[in-house]
Protein backbone atom coordinates (compact mmCIF):
# COMPACT_ATOMS: atom_id res chain seq x y z
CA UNK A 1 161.39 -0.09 -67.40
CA UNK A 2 164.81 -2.45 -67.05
CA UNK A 3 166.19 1.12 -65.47
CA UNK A 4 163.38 1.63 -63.22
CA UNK A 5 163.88 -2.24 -61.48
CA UNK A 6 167.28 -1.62 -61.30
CA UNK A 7 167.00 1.54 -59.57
CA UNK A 8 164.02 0.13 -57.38
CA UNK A 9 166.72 -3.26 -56.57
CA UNK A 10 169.63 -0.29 -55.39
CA UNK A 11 167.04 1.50 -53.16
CA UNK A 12 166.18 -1.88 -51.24
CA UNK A 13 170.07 -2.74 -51.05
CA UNK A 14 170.92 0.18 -49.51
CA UNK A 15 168.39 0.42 -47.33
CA UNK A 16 168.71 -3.09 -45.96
CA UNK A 17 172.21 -2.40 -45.32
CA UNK A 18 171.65 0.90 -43.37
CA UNK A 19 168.66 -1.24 -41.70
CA UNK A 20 171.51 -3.63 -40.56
CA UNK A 21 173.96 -1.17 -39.66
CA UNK A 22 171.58 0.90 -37.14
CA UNK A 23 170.51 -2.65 -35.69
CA UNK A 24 173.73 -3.86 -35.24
CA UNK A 25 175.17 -3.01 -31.81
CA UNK A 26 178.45 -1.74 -31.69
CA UNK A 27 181.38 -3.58 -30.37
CA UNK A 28 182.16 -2.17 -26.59
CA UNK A 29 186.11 -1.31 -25.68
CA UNK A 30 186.53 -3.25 -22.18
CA UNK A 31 188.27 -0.84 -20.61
CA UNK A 32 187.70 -2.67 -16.68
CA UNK A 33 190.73 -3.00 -14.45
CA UNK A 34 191.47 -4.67 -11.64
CA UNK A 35 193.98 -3.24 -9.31
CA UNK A 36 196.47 -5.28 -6.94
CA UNK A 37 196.91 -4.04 -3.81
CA UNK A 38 200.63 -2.98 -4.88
CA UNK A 39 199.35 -0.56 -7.41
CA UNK A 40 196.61 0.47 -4.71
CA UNK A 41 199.38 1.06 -2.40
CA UNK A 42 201.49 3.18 -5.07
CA UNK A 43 197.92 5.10 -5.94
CA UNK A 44 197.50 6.06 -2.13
CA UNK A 45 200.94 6.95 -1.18
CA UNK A 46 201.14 9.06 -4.20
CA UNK A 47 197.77 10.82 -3.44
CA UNK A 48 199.30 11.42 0.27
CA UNK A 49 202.48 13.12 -1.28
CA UNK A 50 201.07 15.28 -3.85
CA UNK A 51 197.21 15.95 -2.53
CA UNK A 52 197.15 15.15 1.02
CA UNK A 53 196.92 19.55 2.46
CA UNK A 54 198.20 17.93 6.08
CA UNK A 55 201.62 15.63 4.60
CA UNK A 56 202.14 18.66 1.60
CA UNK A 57 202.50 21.39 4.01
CA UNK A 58 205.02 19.83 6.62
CA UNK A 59 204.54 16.45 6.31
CA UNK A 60 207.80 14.00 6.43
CA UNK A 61 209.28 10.58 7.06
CA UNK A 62 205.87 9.20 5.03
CA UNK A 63 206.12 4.90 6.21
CA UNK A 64 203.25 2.65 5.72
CA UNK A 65 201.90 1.05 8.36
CA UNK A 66 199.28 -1.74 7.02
CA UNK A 67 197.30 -2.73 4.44
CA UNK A 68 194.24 -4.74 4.43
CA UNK A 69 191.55 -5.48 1.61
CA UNK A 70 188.39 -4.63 2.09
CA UNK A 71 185.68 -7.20 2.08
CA UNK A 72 183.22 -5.95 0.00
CA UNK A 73 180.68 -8.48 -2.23
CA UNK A 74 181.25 -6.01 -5.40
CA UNK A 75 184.18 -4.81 -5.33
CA UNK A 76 187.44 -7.30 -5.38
CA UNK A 77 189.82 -3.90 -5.44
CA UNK A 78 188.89 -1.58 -2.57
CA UNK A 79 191.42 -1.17 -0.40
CA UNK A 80 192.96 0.89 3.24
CA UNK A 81 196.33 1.81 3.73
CA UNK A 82 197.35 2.75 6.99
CA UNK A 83 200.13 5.78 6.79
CA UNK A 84 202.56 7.40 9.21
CA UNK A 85 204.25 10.32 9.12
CA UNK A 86 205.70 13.53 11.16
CA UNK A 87 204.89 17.15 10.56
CA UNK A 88 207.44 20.04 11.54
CA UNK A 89 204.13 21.45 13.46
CA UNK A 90 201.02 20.99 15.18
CA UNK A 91 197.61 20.92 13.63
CA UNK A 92 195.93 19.76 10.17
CA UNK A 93 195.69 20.84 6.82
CA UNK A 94 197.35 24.10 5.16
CA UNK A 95 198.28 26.13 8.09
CA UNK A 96 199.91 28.54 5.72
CA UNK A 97 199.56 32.11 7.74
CA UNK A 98 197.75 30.57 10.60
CA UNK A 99 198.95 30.83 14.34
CA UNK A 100 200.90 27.39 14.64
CA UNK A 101 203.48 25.09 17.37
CA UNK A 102 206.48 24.05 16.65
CA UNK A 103 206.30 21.17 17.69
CA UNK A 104 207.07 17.55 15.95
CA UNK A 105 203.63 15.77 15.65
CA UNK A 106 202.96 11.99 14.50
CA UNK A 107 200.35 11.23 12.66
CA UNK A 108 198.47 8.24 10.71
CA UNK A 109 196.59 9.04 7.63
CA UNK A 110 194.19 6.27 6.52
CA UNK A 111 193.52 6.32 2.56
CA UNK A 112 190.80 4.34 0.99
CA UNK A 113 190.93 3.48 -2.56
CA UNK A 114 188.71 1.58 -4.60
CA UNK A 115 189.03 1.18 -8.40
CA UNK A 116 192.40 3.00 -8.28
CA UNK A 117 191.05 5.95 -7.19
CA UNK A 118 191.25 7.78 -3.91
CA UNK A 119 187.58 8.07 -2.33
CA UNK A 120 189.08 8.44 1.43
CA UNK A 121 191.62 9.48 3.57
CA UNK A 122 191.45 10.27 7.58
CA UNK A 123 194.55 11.91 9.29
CA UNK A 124 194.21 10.29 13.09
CA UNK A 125 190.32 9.82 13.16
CA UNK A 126 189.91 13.44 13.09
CA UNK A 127 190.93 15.24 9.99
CA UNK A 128 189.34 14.66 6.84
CA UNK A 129 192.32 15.54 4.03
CA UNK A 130 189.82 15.61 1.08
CA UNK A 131 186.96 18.07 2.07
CA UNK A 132 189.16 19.84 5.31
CA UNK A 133 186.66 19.17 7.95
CA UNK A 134 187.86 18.45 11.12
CA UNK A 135 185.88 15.91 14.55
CA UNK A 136 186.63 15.75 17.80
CA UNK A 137 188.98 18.64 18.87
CA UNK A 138 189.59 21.09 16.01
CA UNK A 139 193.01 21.85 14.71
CA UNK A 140 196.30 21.56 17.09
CA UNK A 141 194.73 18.21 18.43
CA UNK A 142 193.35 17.84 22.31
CA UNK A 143 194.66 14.77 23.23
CA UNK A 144 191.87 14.73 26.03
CA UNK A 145 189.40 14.33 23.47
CA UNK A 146 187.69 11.26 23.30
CA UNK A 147 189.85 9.16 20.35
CA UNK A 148 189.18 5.90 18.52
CA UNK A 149 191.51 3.10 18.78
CA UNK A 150 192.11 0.01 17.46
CA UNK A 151 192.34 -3.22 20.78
CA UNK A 152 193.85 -6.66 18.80
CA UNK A 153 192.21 -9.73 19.75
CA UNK A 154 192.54 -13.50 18.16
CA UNK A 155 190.03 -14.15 15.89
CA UNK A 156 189.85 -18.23 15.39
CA UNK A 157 187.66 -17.04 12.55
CA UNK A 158 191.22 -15.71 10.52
CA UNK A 159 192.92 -18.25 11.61
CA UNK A 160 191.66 -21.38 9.86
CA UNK A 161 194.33 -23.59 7.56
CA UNK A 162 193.97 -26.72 5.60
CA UNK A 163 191.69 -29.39 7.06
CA UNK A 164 190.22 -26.87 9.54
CA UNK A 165 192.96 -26.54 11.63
CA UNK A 166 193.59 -23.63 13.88
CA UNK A 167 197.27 -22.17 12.60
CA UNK A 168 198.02 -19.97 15.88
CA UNK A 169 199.17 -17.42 13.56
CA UNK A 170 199.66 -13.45 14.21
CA UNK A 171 197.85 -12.68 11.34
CA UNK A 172 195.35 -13.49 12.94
CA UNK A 173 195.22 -10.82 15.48
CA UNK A 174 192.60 -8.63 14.46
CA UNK A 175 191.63 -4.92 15.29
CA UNK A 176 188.28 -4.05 17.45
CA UNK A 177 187.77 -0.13 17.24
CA UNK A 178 187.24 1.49 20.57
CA UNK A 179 186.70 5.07 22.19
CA UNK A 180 189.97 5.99 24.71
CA UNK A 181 190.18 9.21 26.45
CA UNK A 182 192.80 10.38 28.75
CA UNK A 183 195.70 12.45 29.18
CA UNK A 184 198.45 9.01 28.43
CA UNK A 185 196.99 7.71 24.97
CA UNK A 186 198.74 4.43 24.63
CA UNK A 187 198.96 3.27 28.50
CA UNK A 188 194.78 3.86 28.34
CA UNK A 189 194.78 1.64 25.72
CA UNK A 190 197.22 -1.44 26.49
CA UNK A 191 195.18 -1.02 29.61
CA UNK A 192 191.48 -1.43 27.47
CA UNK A 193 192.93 -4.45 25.62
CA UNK A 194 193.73 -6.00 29.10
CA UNK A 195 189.92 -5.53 30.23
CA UNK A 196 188.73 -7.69 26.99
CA UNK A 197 185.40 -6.37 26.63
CA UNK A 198 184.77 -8.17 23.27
CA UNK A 199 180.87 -7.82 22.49
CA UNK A 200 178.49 -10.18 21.92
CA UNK A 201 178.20 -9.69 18.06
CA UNK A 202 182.10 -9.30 17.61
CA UNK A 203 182.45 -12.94 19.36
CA UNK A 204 180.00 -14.22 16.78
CA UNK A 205 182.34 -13.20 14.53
CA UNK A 206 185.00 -14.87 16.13
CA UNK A 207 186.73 -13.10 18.07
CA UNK A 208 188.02 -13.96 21.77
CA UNK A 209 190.51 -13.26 24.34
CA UNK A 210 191.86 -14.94 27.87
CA UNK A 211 192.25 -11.32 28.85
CA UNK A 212 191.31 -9.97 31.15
CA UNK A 213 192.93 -11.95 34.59
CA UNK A 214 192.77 -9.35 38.01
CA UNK A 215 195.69 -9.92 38.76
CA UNK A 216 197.96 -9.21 35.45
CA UNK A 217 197.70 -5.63 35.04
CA UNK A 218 200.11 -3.13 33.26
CA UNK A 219 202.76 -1.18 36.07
CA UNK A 220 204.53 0.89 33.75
CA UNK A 221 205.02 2.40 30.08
CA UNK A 222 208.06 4.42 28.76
CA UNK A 223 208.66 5.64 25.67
CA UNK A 224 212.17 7.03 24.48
CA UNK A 225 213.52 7.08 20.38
CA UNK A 226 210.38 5.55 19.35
CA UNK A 227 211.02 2.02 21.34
CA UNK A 228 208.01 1.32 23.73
CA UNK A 229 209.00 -0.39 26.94
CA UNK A 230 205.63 -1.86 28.82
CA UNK A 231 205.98 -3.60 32.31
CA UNK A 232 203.37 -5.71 33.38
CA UNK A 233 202.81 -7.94 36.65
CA UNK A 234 203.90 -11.50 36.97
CA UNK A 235 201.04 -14.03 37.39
CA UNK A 236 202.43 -17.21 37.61
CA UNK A 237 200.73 -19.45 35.04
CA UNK A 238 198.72 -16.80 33.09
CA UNK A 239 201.03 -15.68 30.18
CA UNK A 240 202.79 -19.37 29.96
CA UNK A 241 200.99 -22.30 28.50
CA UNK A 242 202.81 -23.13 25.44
CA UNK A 243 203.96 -21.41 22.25
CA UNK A 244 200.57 -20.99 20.26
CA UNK A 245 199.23 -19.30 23.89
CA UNK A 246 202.14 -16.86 24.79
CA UNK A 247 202.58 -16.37 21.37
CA UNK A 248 198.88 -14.44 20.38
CA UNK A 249 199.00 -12.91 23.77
CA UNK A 250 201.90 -11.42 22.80
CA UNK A 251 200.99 -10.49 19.51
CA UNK A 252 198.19 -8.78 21.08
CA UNK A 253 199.68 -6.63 23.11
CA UNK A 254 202.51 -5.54 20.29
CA UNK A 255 200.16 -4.98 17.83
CA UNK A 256 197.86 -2.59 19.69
CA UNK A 257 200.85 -0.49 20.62
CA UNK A 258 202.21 -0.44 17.31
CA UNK A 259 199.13 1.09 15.99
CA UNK A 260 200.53 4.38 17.24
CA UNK A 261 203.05 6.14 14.65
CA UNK A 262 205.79 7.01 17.38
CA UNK A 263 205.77 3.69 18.58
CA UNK A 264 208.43 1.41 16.14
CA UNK A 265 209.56 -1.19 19.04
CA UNK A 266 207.89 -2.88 21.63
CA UNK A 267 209.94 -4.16 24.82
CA UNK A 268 207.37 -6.33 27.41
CA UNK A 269 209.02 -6.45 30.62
CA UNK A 270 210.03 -9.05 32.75
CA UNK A 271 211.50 -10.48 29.62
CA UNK A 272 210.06 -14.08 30.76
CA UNK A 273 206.99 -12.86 31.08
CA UNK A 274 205.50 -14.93 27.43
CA UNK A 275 208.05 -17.88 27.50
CA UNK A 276 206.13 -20.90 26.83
């Protein structure tokens, strides 16, 4: 009988302890990861050197260009890198036994990465380096086709500092995307940024410029060893005004030309032209 409780007593033990072992939930690794935009950076530059079919197959002289978080609610590491480079010949990809130019080509690759990991990456608003598909021209590039650009306007929004104040600072420059098409790229688009066409719901979000004025227009661009000289009327009174003024009119002329990978310098001419 004593032998039969006993037994009966081990029975219950065991069972409540596999009872509390299957109820008991089991301790989770956290294994989450936030990513700085440094090690973003390293992720996407890496990706463009080793997986990028465009940059592996003649791709050189790899320089980035700008980096900007994205804002995104649920996600505090998603990133873009902006990244220039040359290839030895025209076109996109792996042109490996296709016809191709010899021709030195700039491009700008923009990679997205969120998480660490590479979800994105667009060589000159065309070329899609991660599934090969190619908008707006095909392979070897028509420059007449229409091509998205980036205009840089102030955005008072960006540019807000302790106790409210307005900081006049570059940073606050900001990219609009826009359509150009013609047969001089960058001269059609110095010239679009002059028009300021800023739309009604990209004012609400705070941006603004005192372009355009009918009489400031652009004369002349030349571009020789990557430094971009602009020449632009005189208006007397228009690009003077004080330092905060001259200086984001400035800014957004240099940083819309900059945008483009063969332009490294920017020379406004006359040289008085944004003295306060």
């Amino acid at each position: 009988m004593k032998r039969t409780i006993i037994f009966i007593i081990l029975i219950a033990i065991i069972g409540a302890g596999v009872y509390y072992l299957n109820q008991k939930e089991p301790q989770k690794e956290n294994t989450q990861s936030i990513y700085t935009i440094e090690e973003s950076r390293e992720i996407a530059e890496n990706w463009i050197k080793n997986e990028s079919p465009t940059y592996t197959y003649d791709g050189e002289n790899l320089m980035l260009k700008e980096s900007r978080a994205l804002d995104l609610v649920d996600c505090e590491d998603c990133y873009e890198f902006d990244f220039s480079f040359k290839s030895r010949h025209g076109g996109f990809g792996n042109r490996e036994g296709e016809m191709v130019t010899q021709a030195i080509t700039p491009h700008i690759t923009t990679v997205t990465v969120e998480h660490g990991e590479v979800t994105k990456a667009i060589t000159d608003n065309e070329f899609d380096e991660m599934t090969g598909k190619v908008k707006q021209g095909g392979q070897g590039v028509d420059r007449l086709q229409p091509r998205e650009v980036d205009l840089y306007y102030y955005n008072k929004n960006k540019d807000i500092g302790e106790g409210g104040q307005a900081q006049c600072s570059p940073k606050a420059v900001q990219p609009i995307s826009r359509v150009v098409k013609g047969e001089n790229l960058i001269k059609d688009t110095i010239k679009l940024l002059l028009k300021g066409r800023i739309q009604p719901g990209e004012k609400q979000q705070g941006f603004s410029t005192e372009f355009p004025n009918e009489n400031f227009s652009l004369k002349d661009t030349q571009l020789k060893n990557g430094t971009l000289t602009l020449t632009f009327t005189q208006v007397p009174g228009f690009t003077s005004g004080g330092s905060c003024r001259t200086r984001l009119l400035k800014t957004q002329i240099e940083k819309t030309a900059k945008q483009f990978p063969e332009v490294e310098d920017v020379v406004i001419k006359p040289e008085t032209l944004f003295q306060p």
